[in-house]
N, C-alpha and C. Protein backbone atom coordinates (compact mmCIF):
# COMPACT_ATOMS: atom_id res chain seq x y z
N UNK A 1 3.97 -17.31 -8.84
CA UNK A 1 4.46 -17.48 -7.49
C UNK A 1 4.00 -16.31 -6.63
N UNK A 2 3.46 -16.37 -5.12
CA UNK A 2 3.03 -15.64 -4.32
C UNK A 2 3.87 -15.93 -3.55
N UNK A 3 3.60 -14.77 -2.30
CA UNK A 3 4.16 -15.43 -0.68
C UNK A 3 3.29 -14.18 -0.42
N UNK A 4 2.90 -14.55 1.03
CA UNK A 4 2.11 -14.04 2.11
C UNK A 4 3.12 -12.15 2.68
N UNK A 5 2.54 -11.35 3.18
CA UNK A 5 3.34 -10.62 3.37
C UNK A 5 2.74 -9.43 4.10
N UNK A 6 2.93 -8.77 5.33
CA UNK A 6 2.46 -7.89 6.52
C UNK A 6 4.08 -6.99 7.15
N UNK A 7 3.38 -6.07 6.76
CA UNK A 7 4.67 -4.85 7.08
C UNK A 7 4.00 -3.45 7.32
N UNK A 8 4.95 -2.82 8.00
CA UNK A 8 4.13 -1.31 8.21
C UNK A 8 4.92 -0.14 7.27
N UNK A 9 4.93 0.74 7.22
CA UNK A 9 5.45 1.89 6.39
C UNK A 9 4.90 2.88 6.02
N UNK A 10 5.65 3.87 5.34
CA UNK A 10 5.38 5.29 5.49
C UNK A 10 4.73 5.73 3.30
N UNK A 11 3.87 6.39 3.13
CA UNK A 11 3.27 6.20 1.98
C UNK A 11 4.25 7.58 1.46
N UNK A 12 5.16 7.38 -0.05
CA UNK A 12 6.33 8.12 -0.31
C UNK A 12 5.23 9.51 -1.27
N UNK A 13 4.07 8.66 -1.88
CA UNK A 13 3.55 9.29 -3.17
C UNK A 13 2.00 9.55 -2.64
N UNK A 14 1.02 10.15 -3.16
CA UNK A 14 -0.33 10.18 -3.18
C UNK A 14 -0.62 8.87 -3.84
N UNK A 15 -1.75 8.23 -3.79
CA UNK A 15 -2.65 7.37 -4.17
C UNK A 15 -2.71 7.41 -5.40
N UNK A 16 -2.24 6.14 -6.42
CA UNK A 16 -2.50 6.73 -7.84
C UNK A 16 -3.93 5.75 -8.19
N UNK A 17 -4.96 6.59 -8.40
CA UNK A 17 -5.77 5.69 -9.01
C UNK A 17 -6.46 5.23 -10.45
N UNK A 18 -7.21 4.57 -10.96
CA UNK A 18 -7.20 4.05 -12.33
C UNK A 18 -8.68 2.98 -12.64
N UNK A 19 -9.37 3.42 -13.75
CA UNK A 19 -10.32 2.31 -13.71
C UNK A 19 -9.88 1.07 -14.82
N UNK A 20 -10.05 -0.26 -14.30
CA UNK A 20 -9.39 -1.30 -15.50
C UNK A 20 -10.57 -2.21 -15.82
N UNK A 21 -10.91 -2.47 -17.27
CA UNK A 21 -11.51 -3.65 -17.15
C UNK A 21 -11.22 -5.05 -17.15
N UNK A 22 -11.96 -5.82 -16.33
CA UNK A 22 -11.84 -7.06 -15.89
C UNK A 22 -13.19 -7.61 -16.12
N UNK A 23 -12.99 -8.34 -16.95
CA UNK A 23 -13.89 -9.40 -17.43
C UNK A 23 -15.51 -8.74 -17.66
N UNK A 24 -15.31 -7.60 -18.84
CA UNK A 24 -16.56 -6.96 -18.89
C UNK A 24 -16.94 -5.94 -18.03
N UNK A 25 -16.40 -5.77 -16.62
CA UNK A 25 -16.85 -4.73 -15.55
C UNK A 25 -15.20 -4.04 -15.43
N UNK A 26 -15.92 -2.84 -15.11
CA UNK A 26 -14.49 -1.66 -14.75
C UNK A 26 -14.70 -1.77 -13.56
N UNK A 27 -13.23 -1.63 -13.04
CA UNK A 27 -12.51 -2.09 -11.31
C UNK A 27 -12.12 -0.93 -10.86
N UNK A 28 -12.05 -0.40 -9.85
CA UNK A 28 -10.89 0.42 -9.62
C UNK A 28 -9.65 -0.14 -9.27
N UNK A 29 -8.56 0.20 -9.11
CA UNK A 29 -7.30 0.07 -8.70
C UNK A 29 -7.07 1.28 -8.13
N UNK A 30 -5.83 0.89 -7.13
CA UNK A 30 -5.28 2.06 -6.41
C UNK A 30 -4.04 1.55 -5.73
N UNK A 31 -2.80 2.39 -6.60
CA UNK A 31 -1.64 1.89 -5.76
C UNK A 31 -0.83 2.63 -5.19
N UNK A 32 -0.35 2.17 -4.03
CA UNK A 32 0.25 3.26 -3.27
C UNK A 32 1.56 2.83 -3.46
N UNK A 33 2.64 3.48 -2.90
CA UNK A 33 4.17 2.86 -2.95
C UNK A 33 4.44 3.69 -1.22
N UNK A 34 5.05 2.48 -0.80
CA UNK A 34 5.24 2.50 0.72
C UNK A 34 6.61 1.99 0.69
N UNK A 35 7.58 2.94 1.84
CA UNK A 35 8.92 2.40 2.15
C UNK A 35 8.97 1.83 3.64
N UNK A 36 9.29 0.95 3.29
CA UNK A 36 9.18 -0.36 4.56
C UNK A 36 10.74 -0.07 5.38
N UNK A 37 10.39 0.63 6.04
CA UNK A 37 11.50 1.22 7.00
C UNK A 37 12.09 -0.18 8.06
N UNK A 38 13.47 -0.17 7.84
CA UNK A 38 13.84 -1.25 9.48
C UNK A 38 14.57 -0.28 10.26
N UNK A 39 13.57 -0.02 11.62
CA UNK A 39 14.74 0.68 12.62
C UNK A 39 15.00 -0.45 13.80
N UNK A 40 15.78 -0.26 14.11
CA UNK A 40 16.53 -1.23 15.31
C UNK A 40 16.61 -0.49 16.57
N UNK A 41 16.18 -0.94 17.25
CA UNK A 41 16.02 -0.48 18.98
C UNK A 41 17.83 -0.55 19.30
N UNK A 42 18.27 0.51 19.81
CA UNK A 42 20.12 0.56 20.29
C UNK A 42 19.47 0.23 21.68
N UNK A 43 21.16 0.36 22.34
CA UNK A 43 20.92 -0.05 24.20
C UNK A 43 20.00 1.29 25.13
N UNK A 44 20.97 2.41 24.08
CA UNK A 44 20.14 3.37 25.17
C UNK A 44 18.66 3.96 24.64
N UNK A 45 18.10 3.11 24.24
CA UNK A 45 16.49 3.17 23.86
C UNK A 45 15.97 4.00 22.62
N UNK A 46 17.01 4.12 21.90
CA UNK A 46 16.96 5.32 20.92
C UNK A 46 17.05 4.43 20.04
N UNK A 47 16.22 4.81 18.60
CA UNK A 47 16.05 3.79 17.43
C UNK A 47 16.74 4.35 16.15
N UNK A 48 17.91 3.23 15.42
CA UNK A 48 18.39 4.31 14.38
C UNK A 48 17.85 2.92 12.99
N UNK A 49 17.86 3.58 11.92
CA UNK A 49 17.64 3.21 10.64
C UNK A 49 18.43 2.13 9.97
N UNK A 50 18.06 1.25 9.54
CA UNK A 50 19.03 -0.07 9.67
C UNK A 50 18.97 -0.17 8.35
N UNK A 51 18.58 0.44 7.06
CA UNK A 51 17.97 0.13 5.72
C UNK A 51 16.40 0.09 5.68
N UNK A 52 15.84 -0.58 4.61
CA UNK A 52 14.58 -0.51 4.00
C UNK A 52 14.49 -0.56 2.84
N UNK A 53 13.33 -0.75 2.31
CA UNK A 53 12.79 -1.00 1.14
C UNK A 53 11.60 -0.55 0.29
N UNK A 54 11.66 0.07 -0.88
CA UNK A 54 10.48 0.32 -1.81
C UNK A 54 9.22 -0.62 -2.28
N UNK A 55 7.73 -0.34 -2.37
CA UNK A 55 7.12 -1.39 -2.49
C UNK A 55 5.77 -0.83 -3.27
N UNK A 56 5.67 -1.71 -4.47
CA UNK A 56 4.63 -0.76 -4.86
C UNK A 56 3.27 -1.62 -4.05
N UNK A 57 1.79 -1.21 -3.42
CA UNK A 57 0.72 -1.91 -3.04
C UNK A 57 -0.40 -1.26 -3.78
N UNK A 58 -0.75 -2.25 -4.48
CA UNK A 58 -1.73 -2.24 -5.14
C UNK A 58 -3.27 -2.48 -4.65
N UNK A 59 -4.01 -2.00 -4.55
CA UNK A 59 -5.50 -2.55 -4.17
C UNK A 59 -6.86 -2.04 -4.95
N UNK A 60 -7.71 -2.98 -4.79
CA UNK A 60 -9.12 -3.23 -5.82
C UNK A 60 -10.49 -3.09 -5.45
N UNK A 61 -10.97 -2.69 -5.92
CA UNK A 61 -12.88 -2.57 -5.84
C UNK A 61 -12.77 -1.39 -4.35
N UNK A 62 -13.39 -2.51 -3.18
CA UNK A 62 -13.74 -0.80 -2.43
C UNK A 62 -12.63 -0.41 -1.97
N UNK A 63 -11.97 -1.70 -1.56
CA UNK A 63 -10.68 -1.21 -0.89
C UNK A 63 -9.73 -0.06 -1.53
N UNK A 64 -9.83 0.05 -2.60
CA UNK A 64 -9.00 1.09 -3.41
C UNK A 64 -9.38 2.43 -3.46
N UNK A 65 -10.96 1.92 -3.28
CA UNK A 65 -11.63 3.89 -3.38
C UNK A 65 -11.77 4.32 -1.69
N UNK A 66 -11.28 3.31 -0.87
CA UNK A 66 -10.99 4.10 -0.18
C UNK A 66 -9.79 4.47 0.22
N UNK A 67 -8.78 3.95 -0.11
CA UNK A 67 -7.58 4.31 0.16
C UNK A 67 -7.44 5.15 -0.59
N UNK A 68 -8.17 5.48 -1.91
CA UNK A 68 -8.04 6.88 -3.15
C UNK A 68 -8.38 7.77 -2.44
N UNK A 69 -9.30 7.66 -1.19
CA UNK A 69 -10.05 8.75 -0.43
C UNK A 69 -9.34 9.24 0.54
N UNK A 70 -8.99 8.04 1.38
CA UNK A 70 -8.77 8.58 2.50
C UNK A 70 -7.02 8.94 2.66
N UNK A 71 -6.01 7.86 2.19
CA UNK A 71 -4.92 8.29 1.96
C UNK A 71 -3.60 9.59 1.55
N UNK A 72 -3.41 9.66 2.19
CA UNK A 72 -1.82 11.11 1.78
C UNK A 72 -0.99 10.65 2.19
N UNK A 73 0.47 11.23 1.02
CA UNK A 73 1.41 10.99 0.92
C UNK A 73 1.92 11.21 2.55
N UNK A 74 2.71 10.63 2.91
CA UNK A 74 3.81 10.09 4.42
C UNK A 74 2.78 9.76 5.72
N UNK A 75 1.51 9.39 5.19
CA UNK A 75 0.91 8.54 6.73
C UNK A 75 1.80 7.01 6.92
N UNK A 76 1.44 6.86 7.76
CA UNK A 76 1.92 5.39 8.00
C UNK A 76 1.11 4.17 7.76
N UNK A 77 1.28 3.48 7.34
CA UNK A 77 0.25 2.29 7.19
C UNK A 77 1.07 1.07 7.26
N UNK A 78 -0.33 0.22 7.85
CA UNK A 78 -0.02 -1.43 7.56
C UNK A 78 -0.50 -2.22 6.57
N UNK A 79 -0.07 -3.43 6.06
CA UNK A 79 -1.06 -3.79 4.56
C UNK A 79 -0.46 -5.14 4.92
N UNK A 80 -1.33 -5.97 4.21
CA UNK A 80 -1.31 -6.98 4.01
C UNK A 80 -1.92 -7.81 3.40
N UNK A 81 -1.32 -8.57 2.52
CA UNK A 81 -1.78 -9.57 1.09
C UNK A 81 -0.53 -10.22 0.99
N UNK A 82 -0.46 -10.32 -1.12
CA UNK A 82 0.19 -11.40 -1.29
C UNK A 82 1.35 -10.53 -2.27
N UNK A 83 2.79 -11.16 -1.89
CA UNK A 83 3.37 -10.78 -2.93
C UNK A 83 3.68 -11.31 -4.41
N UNK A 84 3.49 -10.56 -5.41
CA UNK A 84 3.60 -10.87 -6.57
C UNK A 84 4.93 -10.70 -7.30
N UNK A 85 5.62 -11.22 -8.76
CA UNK A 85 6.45 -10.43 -9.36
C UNK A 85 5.55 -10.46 -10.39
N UNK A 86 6.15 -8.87 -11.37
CA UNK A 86 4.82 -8.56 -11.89
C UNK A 86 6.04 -8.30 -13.41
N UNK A 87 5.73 -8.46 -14.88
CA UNK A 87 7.01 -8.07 -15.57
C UNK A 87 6.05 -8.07 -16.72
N UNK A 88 6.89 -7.15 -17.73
CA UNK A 88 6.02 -5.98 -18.83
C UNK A 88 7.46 -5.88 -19.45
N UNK A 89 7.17 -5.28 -20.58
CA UNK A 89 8.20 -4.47 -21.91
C UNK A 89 8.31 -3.31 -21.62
N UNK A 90 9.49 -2.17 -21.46
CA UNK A 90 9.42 -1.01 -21.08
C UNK A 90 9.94 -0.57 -22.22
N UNK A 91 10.35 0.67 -23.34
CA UNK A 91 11.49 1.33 -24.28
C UNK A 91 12.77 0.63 -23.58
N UNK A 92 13.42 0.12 -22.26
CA UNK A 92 14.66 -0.37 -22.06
C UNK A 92 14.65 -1.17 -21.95
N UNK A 93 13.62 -2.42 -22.25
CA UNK A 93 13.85 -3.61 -22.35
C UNK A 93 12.66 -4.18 -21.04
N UNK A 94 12.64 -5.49 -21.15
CA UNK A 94 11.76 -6.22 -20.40
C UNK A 94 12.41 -5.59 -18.90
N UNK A 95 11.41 -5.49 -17.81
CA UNK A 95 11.06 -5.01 -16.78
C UNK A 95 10.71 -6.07 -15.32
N UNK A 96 11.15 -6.47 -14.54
CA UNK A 96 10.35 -7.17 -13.23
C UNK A 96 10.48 -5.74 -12.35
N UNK A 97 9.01 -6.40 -11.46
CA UNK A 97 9.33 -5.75 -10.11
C UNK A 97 8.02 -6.46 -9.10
N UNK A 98 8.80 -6.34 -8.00
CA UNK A 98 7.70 -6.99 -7.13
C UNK A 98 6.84 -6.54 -6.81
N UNK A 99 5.50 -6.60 -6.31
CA UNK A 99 4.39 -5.59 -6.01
C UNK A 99 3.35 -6.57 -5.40
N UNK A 100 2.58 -5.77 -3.89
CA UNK A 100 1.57 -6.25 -3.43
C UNK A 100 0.52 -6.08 -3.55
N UNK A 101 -0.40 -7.45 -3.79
CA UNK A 101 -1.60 -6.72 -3.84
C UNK A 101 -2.12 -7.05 -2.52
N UNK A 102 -3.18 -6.07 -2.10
CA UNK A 102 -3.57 -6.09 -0.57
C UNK A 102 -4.55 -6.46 -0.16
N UNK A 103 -5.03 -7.12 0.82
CA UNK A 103 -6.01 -7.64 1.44
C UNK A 103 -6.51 -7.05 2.31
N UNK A 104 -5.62 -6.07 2.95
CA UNK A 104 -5.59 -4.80 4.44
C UNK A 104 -5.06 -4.22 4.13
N UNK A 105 -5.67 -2.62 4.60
CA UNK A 105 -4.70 -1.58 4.42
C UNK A 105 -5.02 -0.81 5.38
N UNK A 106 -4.74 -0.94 6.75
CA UNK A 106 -4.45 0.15 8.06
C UNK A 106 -3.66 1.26 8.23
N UNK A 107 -4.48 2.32 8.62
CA UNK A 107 -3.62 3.16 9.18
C UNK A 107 -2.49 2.91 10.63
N UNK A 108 -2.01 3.54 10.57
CA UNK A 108 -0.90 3.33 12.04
C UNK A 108 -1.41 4.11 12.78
N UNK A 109 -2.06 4.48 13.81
CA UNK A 109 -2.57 5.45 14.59
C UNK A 109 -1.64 6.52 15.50
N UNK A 110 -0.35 5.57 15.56
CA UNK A 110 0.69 7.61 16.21
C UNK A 110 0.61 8.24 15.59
N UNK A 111 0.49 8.84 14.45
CA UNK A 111 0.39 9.82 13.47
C UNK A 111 -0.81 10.30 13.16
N UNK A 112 -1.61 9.66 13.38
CA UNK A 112 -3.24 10.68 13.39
C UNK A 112 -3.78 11.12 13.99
N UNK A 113 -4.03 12.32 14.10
CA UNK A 113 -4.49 13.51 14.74
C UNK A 113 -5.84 13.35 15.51
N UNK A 114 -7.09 13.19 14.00
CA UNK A 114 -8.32 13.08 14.46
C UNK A 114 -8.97 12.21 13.23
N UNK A 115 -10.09 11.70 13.49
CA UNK A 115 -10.99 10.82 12.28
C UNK A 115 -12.42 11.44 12.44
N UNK A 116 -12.68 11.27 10.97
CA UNK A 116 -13.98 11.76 10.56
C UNK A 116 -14.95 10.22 10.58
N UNK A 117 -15.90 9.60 10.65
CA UNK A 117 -16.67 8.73 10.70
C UNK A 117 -17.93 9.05 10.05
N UNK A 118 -18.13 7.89 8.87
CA UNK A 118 -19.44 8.51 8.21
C UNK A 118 -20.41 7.48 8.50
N UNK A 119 -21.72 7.57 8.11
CA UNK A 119 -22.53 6.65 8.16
C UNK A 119 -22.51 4.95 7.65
N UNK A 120 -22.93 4.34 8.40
CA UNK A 120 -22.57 2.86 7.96
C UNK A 120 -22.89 2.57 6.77
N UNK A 121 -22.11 1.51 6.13
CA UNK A 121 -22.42 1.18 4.49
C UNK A 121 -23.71 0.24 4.43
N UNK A 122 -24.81 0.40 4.18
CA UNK A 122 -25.45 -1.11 3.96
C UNK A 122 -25.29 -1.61 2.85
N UNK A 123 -24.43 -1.54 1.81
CA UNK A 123 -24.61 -2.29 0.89
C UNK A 123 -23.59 -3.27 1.00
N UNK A 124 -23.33 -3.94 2.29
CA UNK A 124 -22.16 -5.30 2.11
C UNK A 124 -22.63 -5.75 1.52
């Protein structure tokens, strides 16, 4: 089971990354864990914290080496893919947890200062 899924949030951890193989070729992976903040606009224009949520986002091939690159812990980002439940054997017993894997992974731009820009990729 999937469902579709686009949210913004703040990155809690550094980038963990990992090479896996998949079908004969090694992948990268790279997952971040983002807390999906809800603030609520009050009357007098001031925004307070309404709850939120933990999320691990997972992402693959380039998308991952660059988020391994470019990513630090508490930028803000947007992402978007699909949500998964994902479940394993832990020492305490069988395990779920939900986790995205991503299709997009944007920065939020109030929080960044300045960008570096490198030369174009030709190898699409």
């Amino acid at each position: 089971m999937s469902a579709e899924f686009k949210g913004s949030g703040n990155l809690g951890s550094a980038p963990n990354t990992r090479k896996v193989p998949v079908d004969g070729e090694i992948k990268t992976v790279t997952d971040i864990r983002v807390f999906f903040d809800r603030s609520v606009l009050q009357d007098d224009g001031t925004y307070e914290e309404d709850g939120g949520f933990w999320l691990t986002v997972t992402t693959w091939g380039k998308l991952a080496e660059h988020c391994a690159r470019v990513l630090l812990k508490g930028m803000r980002v947007r992402v978007e893919g699909k949500l998964r439940e994902h479940s394993w054997e832990s020492e305490e017993g069988p395990r779920t947890e939900l986790r995205l894997t991503a299709t997009h992974v944007t920065l939020e731009l109030g929080r960044v200062e300045s960008v570096q820009l490198r030369a174009r990729d030709h190898e699409r």
